[in-house]
C-alpha atoms as a PDB file:
ATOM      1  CA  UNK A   1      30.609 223.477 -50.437  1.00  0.00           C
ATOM      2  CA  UNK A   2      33.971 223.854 -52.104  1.00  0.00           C
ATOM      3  CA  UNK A   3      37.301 221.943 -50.151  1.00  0.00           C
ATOM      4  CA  UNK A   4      40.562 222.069 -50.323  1.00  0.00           C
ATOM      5  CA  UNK A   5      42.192 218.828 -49.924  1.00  0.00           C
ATOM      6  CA  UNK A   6      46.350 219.125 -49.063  1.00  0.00           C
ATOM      7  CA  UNK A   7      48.508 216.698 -50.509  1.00  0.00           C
ATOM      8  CA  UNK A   8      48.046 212.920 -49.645  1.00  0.00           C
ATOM      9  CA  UNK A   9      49.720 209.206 -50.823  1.00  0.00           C
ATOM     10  CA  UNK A  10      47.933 206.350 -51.476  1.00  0.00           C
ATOM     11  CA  UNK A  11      50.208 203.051 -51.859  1.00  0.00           C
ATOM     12  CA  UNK A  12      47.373 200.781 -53.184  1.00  0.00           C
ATOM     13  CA  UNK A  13      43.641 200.255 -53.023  1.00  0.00           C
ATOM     14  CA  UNK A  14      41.542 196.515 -52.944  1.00  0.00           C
ATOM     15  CA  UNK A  15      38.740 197.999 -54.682  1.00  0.00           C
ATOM     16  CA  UNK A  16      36.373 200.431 -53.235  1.00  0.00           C
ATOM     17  CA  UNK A  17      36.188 204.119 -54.151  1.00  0.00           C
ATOM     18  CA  UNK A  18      38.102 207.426 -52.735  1.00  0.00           C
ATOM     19  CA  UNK A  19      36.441 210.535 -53.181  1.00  0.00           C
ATOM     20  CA  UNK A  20      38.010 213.501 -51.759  1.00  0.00           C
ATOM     21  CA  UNK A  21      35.972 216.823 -51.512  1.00  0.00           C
ATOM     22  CA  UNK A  22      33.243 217.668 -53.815  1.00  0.00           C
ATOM     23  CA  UNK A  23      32.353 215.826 -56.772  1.00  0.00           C
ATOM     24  CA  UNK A  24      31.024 216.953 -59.761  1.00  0.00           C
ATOM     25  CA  UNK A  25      31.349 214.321 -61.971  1.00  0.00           C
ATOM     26  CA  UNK A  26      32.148 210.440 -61.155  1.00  0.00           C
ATOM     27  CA  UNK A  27      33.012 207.091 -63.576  1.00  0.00           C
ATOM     28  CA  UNK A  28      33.345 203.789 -63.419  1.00  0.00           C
ATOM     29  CA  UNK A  29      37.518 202.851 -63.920  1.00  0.00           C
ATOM     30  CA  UNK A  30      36.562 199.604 -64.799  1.00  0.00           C
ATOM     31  CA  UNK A  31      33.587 197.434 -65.376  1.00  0.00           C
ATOM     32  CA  UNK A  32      33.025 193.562 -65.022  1.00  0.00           C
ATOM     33  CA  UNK A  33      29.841 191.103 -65.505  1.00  0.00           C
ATOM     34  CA  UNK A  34      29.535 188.062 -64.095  1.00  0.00           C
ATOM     35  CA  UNK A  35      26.851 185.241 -65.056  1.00  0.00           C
ATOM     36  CA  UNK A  36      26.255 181.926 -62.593  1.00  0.00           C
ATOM     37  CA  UNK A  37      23.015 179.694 -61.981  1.00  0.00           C
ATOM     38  CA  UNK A  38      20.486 180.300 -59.559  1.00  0.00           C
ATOM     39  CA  UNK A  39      21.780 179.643 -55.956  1.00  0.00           C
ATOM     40  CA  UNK A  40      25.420 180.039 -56.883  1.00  0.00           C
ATOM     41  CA  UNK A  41      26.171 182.778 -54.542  1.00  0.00           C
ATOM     42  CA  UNK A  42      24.658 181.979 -51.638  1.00  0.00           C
ATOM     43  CA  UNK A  43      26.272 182.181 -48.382  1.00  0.00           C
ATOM     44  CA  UNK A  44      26.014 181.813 -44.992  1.00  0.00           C
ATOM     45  CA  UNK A  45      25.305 178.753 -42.600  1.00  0.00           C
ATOM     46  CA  UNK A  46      22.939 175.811 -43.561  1.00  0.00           C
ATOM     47  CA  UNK A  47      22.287 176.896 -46.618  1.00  0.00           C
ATOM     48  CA  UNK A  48      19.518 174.341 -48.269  1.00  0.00           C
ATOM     49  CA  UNK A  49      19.013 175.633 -52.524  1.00  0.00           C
ATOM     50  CA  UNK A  50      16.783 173.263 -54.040  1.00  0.00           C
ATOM     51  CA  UNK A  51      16.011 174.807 -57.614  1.00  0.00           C
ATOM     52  CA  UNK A  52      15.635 171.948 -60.002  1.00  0.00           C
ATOM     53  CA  UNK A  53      16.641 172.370 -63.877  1.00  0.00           C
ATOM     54  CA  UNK A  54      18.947 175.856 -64.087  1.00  0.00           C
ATOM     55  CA  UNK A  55      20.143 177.076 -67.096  1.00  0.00           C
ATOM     56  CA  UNK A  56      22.027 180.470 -67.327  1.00  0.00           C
ATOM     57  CA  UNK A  57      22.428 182.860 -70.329  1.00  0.00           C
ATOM     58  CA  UNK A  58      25.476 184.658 -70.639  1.00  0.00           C
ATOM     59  CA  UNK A  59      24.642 185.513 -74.127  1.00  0.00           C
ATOM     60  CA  UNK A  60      25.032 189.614 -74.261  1.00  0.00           C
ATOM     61  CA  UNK A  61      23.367 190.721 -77.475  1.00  0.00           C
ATOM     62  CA  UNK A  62      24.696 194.274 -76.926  1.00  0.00           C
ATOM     63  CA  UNK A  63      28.244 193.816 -76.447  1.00  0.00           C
ATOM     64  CA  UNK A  64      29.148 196.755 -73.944  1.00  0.00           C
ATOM     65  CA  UNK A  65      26.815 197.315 -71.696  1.00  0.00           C
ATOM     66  CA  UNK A  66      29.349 200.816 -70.292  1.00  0.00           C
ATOM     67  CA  UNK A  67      32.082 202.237 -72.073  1.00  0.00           C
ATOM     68  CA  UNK A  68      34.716 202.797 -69.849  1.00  0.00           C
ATOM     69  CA  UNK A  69      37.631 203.740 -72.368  1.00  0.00           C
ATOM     70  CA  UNK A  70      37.486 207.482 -71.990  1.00  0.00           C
ATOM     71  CA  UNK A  71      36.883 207.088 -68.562  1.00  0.00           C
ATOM     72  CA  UNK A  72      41.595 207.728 -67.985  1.00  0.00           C
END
């Protein structure tokens, strides 16, 4: 259903997303990877990770994984 949205100002965002009204078509404005060993992001209370030998690979054979430069 098609909205009109009036005019607005946002000072700054901490990440998230802000969709107003419909929307057609949404991208990524930026992309990250991160790569850490098993049990590295648990959390909570008591937490007990017992996982022996651990080896990560951040070896990325395919370089970009999303584009994100036409994405402006």
């Amino acid at each position: 259903m098609p909205s009109a949205v009036g005019p607005i100002k946002i000072n700054s965002v901490g990440g998230g997303v802000i969709n107003f009204g419909d929307s057609f078509y949404l991208a990524p404005k930026s992309a990250s990877k991160t790569a850490a060993g098993s049990g590295a992001f648990n959390t909570g209370d008591f937490i007990n990770t017992n996982s022996g030998l651990s080896a990560t690979n951040a070896l990325d054979p395919d370089v970009a994984d999303q584009i994100v430069g036409g994405n402006a």
